[in-house]
N, C-alpha and C. Protein backbone atom coordinates (compact mmCIF):
# COMPACT_ATOMS: atom_id res chain seq x y z
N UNK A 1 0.85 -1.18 0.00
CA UNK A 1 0.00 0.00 0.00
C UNK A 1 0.90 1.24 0.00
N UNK A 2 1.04 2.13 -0.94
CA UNK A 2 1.47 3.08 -0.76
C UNK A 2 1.17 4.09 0.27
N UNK A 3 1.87 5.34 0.47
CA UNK A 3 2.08 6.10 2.06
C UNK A 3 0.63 6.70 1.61
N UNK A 4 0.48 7.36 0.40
CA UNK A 4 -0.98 8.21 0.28
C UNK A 4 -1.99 7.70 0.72
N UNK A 5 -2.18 6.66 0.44
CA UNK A 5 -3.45 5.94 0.32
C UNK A 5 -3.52 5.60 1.79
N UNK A 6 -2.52 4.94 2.85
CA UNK A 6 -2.59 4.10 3.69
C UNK A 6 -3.06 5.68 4.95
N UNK A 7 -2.54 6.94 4.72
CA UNK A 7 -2.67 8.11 5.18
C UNK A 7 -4.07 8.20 5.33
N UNK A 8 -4.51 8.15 3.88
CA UNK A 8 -6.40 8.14 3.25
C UNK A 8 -6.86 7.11 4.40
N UNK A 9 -6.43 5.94 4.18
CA UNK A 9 -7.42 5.16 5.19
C UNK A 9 -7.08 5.66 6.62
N UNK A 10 -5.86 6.13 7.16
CA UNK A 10 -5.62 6.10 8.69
C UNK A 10 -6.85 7.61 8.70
N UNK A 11 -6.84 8.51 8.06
CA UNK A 11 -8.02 9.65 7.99
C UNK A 11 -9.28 8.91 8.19
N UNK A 12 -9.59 7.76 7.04
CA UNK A 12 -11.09 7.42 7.34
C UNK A 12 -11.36 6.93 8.74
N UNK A 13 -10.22 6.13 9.01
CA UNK A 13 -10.67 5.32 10.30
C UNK A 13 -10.80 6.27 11.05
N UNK A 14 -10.15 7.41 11.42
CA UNK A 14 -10.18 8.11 12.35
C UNK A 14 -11.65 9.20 12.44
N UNK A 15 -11.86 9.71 11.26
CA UNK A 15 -13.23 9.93 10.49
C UNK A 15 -14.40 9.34 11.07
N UNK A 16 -14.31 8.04 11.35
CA UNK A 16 -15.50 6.91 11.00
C UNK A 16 -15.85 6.76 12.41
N UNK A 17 -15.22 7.43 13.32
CA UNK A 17 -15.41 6.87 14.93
C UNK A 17 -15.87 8.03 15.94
N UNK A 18 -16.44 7.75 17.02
CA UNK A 18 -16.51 8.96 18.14
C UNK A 18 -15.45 8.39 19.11
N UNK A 19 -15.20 7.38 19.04
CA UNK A 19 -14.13 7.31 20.52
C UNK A 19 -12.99 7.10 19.49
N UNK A 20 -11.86 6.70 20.94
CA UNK A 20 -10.12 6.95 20.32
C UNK A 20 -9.90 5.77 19.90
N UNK A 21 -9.31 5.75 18.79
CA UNK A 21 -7.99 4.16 18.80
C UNK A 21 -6.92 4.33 18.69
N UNK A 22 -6.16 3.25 19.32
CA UNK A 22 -5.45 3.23 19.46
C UNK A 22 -4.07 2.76 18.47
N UNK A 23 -2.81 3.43 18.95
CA UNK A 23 -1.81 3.15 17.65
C UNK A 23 -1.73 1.40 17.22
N UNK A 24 -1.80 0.67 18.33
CA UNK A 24 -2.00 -0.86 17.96
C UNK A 24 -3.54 -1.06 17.11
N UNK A 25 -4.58 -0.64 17.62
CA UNK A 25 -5.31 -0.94 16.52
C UNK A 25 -5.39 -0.13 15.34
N UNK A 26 -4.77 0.82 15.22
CA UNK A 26 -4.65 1.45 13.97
C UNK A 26 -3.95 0.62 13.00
N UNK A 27 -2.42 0.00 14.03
CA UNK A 27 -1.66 -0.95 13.32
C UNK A 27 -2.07 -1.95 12.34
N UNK A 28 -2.89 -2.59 13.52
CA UNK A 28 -3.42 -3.66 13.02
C UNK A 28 -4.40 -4.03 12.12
N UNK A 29 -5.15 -2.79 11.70
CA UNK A 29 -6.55 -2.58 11.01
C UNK A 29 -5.56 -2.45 9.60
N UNK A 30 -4.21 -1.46 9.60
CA UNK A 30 -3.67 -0.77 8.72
C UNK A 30 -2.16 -2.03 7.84
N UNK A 31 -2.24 -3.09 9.23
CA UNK A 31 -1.22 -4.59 9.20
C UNK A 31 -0.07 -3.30 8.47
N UNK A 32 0.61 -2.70 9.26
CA UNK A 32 2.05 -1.67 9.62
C UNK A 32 1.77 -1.83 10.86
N UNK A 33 3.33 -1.10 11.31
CA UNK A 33 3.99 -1.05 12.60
C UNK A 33 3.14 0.27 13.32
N UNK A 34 3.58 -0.03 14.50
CA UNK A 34 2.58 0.92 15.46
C UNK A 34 3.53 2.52 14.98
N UNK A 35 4.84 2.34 14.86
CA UNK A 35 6.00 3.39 14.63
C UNK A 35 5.71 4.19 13.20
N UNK A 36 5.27 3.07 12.62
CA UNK A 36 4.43 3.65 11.26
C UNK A 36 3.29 4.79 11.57
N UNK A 37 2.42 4.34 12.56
CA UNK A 37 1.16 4.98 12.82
C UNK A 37 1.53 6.54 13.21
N UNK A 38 2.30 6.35 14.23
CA UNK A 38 3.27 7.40 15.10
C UNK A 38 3.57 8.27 13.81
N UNK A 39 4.33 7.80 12.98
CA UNK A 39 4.95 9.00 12.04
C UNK A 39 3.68 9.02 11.16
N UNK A 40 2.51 8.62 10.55
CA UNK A 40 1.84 9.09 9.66
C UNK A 40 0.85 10.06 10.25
N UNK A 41 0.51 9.74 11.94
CA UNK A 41 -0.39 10.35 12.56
C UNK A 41 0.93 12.34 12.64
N UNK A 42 2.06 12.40 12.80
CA UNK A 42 2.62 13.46 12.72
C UNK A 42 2.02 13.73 11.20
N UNK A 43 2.33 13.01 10.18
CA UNK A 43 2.32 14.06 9.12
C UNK A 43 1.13 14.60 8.84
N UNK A 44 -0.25 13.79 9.34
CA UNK A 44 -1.29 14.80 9.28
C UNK A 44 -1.48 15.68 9.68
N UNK A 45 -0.90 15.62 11.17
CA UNK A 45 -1.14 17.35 12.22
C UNK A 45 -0.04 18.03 11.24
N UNK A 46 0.87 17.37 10.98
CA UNK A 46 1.82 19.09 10.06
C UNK A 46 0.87 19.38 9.00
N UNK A 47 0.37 18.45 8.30
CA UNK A 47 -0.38 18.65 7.05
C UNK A 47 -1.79 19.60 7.45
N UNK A 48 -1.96 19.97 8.81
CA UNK A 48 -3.28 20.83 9.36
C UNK A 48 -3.91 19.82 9.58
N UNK A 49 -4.03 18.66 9.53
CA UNK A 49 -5.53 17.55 10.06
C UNK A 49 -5.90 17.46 11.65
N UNK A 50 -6.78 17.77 12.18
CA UNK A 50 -6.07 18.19 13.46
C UNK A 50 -6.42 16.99 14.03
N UNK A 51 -5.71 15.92 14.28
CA UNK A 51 -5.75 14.45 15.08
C UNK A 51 -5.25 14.75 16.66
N UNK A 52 -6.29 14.84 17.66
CA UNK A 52 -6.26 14.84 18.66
C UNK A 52 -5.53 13.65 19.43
N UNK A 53 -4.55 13.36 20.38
CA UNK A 53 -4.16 12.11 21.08
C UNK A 53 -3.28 12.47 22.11
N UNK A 54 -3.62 11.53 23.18
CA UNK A 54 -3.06 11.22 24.24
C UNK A 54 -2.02 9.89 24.45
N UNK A 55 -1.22 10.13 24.67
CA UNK A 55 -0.09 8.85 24.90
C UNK A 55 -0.82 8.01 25.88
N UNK A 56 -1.30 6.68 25.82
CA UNK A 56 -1.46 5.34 26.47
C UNK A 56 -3.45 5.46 26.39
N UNK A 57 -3.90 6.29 25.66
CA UNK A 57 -5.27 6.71 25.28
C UNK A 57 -5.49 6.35 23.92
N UNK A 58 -5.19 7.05 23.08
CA UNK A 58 -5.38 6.62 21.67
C UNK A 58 -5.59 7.81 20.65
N UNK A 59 -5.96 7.79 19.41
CA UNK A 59 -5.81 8.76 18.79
C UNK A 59 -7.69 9.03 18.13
N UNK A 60 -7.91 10.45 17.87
CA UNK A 60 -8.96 10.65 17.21
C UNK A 60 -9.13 12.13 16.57
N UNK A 61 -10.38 11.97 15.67
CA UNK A 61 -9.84 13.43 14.43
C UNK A 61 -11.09 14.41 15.37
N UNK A 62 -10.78 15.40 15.37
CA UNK A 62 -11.28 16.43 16.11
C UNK A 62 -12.25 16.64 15.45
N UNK A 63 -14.04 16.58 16.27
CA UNK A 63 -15.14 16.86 15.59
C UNK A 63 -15.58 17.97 15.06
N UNK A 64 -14.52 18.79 15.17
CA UNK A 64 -14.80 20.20 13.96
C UNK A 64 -14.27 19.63 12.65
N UNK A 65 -13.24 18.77 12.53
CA UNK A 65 -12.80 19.14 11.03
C UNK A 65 -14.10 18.29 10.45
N UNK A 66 -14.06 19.14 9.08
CA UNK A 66 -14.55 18.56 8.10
C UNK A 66 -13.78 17.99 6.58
N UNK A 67 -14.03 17.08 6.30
CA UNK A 67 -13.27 16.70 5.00
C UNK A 67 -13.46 17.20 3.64
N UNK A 68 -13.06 17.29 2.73
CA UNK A 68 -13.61 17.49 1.18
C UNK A 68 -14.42 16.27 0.95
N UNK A 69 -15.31 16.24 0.19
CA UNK A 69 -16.29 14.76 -0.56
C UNK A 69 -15.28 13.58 -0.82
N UNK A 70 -15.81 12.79 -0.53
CA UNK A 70 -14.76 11.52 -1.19
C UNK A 70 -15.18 11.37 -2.34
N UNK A 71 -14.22 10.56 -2.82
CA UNK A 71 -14.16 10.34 -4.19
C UNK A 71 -13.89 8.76 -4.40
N UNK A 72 -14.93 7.99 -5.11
CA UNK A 72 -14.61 6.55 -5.47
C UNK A 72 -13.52 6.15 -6.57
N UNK A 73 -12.95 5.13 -6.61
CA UNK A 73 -12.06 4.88 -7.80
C UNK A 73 -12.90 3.47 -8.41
N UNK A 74 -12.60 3.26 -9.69
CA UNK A 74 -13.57 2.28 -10.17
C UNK A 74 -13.87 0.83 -10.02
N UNK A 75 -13.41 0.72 -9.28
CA UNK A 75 -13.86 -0.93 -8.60
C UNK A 75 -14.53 -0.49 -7.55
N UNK A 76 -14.16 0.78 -6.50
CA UNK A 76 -15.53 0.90 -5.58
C UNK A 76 -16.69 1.03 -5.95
N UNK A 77 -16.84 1.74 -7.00
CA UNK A 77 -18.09 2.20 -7.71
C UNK A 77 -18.33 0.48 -8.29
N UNK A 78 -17.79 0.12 -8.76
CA UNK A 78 -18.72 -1.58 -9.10
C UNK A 78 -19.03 -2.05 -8.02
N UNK A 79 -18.20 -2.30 -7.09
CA UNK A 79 -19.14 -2.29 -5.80
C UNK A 79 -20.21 -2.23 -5.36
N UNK A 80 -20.42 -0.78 -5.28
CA UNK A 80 -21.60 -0.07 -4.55
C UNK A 80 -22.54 -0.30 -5.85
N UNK A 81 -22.51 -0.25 -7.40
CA UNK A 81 -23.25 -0.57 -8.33
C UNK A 81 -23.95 -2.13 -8.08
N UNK A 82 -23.32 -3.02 -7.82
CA UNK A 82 -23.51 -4.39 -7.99
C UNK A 82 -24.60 -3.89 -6.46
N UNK A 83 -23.67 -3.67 -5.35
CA UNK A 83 -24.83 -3.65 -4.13
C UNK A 83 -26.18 -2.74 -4.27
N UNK A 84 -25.70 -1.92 -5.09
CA UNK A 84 -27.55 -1.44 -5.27
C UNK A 84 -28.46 -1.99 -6.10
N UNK A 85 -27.69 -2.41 -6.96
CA UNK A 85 -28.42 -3.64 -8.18
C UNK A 85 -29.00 -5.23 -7.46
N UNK A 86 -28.56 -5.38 -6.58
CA UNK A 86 -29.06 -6.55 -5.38
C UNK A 86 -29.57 -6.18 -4.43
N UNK A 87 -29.49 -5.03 -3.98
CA UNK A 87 -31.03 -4.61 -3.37
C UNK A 87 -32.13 -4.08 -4.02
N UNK A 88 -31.87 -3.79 -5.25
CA UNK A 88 -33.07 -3.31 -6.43
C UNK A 88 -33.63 -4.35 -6.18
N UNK A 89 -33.15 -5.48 -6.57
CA UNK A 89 -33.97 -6.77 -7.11
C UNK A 89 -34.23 -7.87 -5.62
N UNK A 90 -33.49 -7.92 -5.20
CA UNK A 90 -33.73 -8.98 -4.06
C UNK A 90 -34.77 -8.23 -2.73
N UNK A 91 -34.45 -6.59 -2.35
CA UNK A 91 -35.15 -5.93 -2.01
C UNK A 91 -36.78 -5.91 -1.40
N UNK A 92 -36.93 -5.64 -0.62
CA UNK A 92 -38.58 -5.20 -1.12
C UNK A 92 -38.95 -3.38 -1.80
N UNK A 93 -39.79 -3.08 -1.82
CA UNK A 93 -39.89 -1.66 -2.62
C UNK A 93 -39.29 -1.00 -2.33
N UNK A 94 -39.63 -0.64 -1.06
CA UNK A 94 -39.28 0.69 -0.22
C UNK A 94 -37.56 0.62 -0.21
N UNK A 95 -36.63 -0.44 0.34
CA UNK A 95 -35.66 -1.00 -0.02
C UNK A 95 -34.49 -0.34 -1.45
N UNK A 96 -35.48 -1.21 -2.26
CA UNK A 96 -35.22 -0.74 -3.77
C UNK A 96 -34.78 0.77 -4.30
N UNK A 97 -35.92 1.49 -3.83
CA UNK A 97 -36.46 2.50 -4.16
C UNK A 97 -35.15 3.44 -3.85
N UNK A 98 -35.16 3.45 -2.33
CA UNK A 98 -33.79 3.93 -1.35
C UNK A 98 -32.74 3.37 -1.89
N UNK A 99 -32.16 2.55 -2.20
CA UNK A 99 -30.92 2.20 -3.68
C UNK A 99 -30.54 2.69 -4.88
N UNK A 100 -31.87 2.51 -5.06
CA UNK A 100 -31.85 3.95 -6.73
C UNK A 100 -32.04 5.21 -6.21
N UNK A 101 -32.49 5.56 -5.02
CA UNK A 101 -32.29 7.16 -4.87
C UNK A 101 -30.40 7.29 -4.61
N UNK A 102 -30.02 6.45 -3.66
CA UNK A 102 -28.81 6.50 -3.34
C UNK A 102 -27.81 6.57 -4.20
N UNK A 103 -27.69 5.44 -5.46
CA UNK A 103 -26.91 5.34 -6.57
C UNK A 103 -27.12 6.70 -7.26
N UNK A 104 -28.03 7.20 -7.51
CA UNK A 104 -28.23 8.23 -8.39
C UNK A 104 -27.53 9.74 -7.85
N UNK A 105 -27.34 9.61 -6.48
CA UNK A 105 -26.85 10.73 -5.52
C UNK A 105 -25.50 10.27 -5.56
N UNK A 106 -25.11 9.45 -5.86
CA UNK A 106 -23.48 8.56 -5.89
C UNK A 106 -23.23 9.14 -7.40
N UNK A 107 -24.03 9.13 -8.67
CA UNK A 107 -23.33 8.71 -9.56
C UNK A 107 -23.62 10.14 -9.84
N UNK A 108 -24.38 10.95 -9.37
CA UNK A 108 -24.25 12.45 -10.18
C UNK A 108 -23.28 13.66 -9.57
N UNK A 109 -22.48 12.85 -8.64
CA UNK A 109 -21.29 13.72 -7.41
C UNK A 109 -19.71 13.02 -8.73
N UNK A 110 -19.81 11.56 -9.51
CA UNK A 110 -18.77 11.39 -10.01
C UNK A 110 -18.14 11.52 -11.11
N UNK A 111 -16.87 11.99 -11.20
CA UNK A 111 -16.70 12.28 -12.61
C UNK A 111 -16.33 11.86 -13.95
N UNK A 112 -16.84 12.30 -14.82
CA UNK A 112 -17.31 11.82 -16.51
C UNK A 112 -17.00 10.68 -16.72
N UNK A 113 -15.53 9.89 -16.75
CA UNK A 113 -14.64 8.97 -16.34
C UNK A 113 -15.92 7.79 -15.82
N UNK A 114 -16.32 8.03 -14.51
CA UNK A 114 -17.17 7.17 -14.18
C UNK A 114 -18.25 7.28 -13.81
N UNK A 115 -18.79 8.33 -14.61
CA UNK A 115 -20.08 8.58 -14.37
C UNK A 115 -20.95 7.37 -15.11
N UNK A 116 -21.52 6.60 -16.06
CA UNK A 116 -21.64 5.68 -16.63
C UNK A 116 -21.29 4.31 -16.67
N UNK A 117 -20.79 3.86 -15.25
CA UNK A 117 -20.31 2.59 -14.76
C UNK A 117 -21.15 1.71 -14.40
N UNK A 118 -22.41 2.97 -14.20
CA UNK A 118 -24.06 1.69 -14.11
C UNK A 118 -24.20 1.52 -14.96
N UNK A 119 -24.17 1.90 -16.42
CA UNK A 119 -24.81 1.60 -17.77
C UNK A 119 -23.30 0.21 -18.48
N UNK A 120 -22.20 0.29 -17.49
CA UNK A 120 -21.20 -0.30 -18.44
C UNK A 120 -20.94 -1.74 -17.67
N UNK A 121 -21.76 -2.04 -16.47
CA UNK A 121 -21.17 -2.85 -15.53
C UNK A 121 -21.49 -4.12 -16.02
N UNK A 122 -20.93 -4.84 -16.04
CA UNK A 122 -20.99 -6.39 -16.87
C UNK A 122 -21.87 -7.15 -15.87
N UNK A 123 -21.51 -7.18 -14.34
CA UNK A 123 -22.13 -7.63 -13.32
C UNK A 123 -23.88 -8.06 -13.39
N UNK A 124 -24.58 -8.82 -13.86
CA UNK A 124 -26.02 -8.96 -13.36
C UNK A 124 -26.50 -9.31 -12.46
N UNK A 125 -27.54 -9.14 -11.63
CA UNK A 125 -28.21 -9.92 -10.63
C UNK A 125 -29.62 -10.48 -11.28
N UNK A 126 -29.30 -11.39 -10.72
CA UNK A 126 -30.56 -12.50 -11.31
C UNK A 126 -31.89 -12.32 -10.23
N UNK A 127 -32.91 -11.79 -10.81
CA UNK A 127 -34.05 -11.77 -10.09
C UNK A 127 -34.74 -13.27 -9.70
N UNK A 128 -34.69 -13.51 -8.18
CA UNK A 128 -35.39 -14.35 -7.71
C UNK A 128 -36.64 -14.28 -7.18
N UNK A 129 -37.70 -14.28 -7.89
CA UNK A 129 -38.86 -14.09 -7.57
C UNK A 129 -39.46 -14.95 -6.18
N UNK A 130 -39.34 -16.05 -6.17
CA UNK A 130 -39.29 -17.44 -5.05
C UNK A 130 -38.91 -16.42 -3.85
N UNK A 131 -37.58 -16.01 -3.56
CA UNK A 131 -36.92 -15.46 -2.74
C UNK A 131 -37.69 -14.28 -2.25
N UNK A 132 -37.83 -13.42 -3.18
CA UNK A 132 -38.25 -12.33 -3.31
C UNK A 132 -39.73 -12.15 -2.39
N UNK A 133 -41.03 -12.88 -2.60
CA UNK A 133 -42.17 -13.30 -2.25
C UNK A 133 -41.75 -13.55 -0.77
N UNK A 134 -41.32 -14.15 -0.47
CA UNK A 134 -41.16 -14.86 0.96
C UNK A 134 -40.47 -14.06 1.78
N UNK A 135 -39.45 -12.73 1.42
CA UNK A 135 -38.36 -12.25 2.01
C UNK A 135 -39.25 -10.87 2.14
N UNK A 136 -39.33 -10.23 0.72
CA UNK A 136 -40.56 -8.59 0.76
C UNK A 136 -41.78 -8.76 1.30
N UNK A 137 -42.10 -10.03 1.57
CA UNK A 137 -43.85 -9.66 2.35
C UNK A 137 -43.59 -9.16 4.08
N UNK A 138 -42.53 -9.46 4.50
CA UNK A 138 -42.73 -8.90 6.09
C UNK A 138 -41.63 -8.12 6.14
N UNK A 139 -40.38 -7.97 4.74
CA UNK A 139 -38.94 -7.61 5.26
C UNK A 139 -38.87 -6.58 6.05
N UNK A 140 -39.22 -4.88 5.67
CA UNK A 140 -39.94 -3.60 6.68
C UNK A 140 -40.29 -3.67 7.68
N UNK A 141 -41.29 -4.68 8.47
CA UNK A 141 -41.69 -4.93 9.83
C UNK A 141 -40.39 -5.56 10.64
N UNK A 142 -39.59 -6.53 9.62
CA UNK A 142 -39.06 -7.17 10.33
C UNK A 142 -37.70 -6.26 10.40
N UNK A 143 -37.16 -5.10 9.84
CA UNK A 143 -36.19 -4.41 9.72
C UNK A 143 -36.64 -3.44 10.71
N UNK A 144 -37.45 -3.03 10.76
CA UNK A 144 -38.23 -2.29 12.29
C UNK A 144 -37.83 -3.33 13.43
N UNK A 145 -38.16 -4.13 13.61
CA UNK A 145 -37.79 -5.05 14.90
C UNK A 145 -36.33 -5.21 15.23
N UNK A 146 -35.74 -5.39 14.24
CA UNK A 146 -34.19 -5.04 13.91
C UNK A 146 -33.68 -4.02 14.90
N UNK A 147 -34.36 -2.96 13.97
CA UNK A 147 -34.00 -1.44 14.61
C UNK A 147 -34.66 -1.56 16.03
N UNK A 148 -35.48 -1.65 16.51
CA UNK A 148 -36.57 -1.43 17.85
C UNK A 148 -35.28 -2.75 19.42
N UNK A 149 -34.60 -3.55 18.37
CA UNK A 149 -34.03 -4.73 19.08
C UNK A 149 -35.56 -5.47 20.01
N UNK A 150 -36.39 -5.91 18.45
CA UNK A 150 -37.64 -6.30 19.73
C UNK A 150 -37.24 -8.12 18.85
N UNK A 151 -38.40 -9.00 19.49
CA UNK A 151 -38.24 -9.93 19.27
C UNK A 151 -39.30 -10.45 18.16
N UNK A 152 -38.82 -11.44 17.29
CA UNK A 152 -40.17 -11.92 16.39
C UNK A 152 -40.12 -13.62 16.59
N UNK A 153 -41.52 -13.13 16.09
CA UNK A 153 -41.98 -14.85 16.66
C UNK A 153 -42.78 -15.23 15.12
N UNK A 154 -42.54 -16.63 14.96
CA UNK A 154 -42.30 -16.73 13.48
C UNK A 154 -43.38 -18.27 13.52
N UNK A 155 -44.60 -18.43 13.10
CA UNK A 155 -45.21 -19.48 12.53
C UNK A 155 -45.02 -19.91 11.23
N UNK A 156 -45.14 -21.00 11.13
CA UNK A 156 -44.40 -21.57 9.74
C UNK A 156 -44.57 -23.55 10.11
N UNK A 157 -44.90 -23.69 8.75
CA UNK A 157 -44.99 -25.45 9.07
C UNK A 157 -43.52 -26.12 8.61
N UNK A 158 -43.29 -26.78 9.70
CA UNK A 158 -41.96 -27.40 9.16
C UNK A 158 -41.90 -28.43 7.54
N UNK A 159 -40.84 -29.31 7.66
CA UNK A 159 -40.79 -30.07 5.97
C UNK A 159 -41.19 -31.34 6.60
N UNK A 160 -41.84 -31.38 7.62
CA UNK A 160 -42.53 -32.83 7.95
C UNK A 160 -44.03 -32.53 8.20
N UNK A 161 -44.56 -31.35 7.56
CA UNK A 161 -45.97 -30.93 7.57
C UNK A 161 -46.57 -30.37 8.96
N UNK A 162 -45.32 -30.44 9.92
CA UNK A 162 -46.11 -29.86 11.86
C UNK A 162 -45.79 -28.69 11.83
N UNK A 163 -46.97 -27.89 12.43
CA UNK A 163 -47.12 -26.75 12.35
C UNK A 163 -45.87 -26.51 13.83
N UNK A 164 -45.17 -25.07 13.46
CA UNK A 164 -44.43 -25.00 14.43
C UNK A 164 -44.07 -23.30 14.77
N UNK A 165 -43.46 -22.80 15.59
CA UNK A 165 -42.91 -21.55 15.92
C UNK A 165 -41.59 -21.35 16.56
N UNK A 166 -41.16 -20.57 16.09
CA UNK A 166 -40.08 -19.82 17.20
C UNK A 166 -39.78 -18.34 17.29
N UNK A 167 -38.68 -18.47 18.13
CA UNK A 167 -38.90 -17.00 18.28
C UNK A 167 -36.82 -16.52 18.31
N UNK A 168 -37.02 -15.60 17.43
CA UNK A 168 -35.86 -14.99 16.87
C UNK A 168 -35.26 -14.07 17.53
N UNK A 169 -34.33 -13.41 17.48
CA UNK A 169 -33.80 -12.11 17.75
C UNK A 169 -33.19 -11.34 17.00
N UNK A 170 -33.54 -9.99 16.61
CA UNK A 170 -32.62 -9.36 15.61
C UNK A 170 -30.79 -9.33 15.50
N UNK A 171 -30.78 -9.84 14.28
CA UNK A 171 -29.48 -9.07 13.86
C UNK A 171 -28.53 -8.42 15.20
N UNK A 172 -27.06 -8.50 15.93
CA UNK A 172 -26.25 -8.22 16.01
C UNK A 172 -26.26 -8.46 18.13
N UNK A 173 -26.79 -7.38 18.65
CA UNK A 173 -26.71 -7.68 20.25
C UNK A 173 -27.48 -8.70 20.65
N UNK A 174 -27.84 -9.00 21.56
CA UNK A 174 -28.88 -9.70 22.42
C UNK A 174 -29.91 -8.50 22.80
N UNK A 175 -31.06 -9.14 23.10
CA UNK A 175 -32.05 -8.10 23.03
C UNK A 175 -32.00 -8.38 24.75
N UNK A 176 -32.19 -6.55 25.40
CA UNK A 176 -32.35 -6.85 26.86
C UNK A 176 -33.33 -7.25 26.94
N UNK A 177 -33.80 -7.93 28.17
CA UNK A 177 -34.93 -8.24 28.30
C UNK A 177 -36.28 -7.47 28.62
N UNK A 178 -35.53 -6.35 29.19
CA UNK A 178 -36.37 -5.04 29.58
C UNK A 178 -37.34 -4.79 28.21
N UNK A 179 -36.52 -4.57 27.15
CA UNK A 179 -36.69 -3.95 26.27
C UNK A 179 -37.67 -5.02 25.32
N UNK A 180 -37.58 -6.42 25.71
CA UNK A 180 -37.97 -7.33 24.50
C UNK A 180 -39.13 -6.79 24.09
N UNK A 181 -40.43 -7.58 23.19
CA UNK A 181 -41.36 -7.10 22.67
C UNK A 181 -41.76 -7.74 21.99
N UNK A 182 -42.92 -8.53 22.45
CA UNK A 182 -43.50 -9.69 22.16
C UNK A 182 -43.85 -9.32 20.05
N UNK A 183 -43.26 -9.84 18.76
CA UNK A 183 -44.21 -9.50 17.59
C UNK A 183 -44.09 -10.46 17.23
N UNK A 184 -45.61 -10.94 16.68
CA UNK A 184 -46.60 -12.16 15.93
C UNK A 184 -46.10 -11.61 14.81
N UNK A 185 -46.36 -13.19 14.30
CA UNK A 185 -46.64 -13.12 12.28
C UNK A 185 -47.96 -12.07 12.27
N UNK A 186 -48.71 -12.50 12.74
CA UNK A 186 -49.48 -11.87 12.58
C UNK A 186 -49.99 -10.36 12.67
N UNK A 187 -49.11 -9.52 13.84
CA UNK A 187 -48.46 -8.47 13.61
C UNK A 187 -47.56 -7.97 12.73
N UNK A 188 -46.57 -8.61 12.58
CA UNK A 188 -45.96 -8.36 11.17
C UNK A 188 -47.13 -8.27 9.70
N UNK A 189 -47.73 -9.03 9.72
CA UNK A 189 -48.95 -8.70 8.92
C UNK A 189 -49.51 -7.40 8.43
N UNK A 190 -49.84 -6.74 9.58
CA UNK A 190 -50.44 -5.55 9.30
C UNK A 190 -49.71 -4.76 8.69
C-alpha cells in the first residue's frame, strides 16, 4: 500500500469513529507497525488535520474538522453498483427505491470517467422471484424489529408438515430483556 493511500485510510478510520484508537489498533486494522502509525499520525497534524491524542489513550480526528467529498475509484463504484443492483432486485420496494435514490446521488457527485459505470457494468443480478415473495412480504416490519431490538416470533410449518414456531432475535446484540417485545406473524402482517 502506498504512504498516500494508507494516510487516506488512517483519515477514514479516524473519520468513522466517536471514541479513540489506538496506535495498535490502527496498526493492526492498517497490518504496519505501530511506529508507522506514530509517524503518519505526525504528518497529518503538520499537514493541518487536526488528530487529537493522548499517549497510552489513543488517537482521534477532532469533531470540527470537516473533510472534502470523497471520491470513489472504479472498482468501488462496481461495488456499490452491484450492491444497489441486489437490493433493487432482491429488495422489497421501499428498499429498492432507497438504492436507486442512493446510486443516483453517488453517480451524479462522479466524474465523466465514471459517471456511466451503471450503464457499463458487466455484473447482473438475477431476479429471484421465489426469494423475493417470501423475504418482501414482512422484510420492513421485520427491519423495524431489527432497529426497535424487539423480538419476532415466526409461525411456519416445518418439511414434515407440523405446524411449528419460534422466536428470533434481531441481527447483532442480544435483546435486553427489559426492552424485548413480544411480535406475531401476525403483527408483522399488518
Amino acid at each position: 500500500m502506498q504512504r498516500a493511500e494508507r494516510l487516506f485510510q488512517l483519515l477514514t478510520l479516524l473519520r468513522n469513529r466517536r471514541t479513540v484508537m489506538t496506535a495498535r489498533q490502527l496498526s493492526e486494522h492498517l497490518q504496519v507497525s505501530e511506529r508507522t502509525i506514530y509517524r503518519d499520525v505526525q504528518s497529518l497534524s503538520l499537514s493541518g488535520v487536526p488528530v487529537e491524542g493522548e499517549a497510552g489513550v489513543g488517537y482521534r480526528l477532532s469533531h470540527r474538522y470537516q473533510m472534502p467529498p470523497l471520491m470513489f475509484d472504479r472498482h468501488e463504484v462496481e461495488a456499490l453498483l452491484l450492491g444497489a443492483r441486489m437490493v433493487s432486485s432482491w429488495g422489497d420496494a421501499d428498499m429498492a427505491a432507497r438504492a436507486k435514490q442512493a446510486m443516483q446521488k453517488i453517480l451524479a457527485v462522479l466524474p465523466d470517467n465514471l459517471r456511466h459505470s451503471d450503464e457499463n457494468l458487466p455484473l447482473l443480478v438475477p431476479h429471484m422471484e421465489d426469494v423475493q415473495k417470501f423475504y418482501t412480504a414482512h422484510s420492513q416490519k421485520i427491519r423495524e424489529a431489527i432497529r426497535l431490538h424487539q423480538h419476532v416470533d415466526i409461525e411456519y410449518t416445518r418439511a414434515d408438515e407440523q405446524e411449528s414456531s419460534r422466536r428470533v432475535e434481531p441481527l447483532g446484540a442480544p435483546i435486553p430483556r427489559a426492552r424485548a417485545r413480544r411480535c406475531t406473524q401476525r403483527q408483522l402482517a399488518r
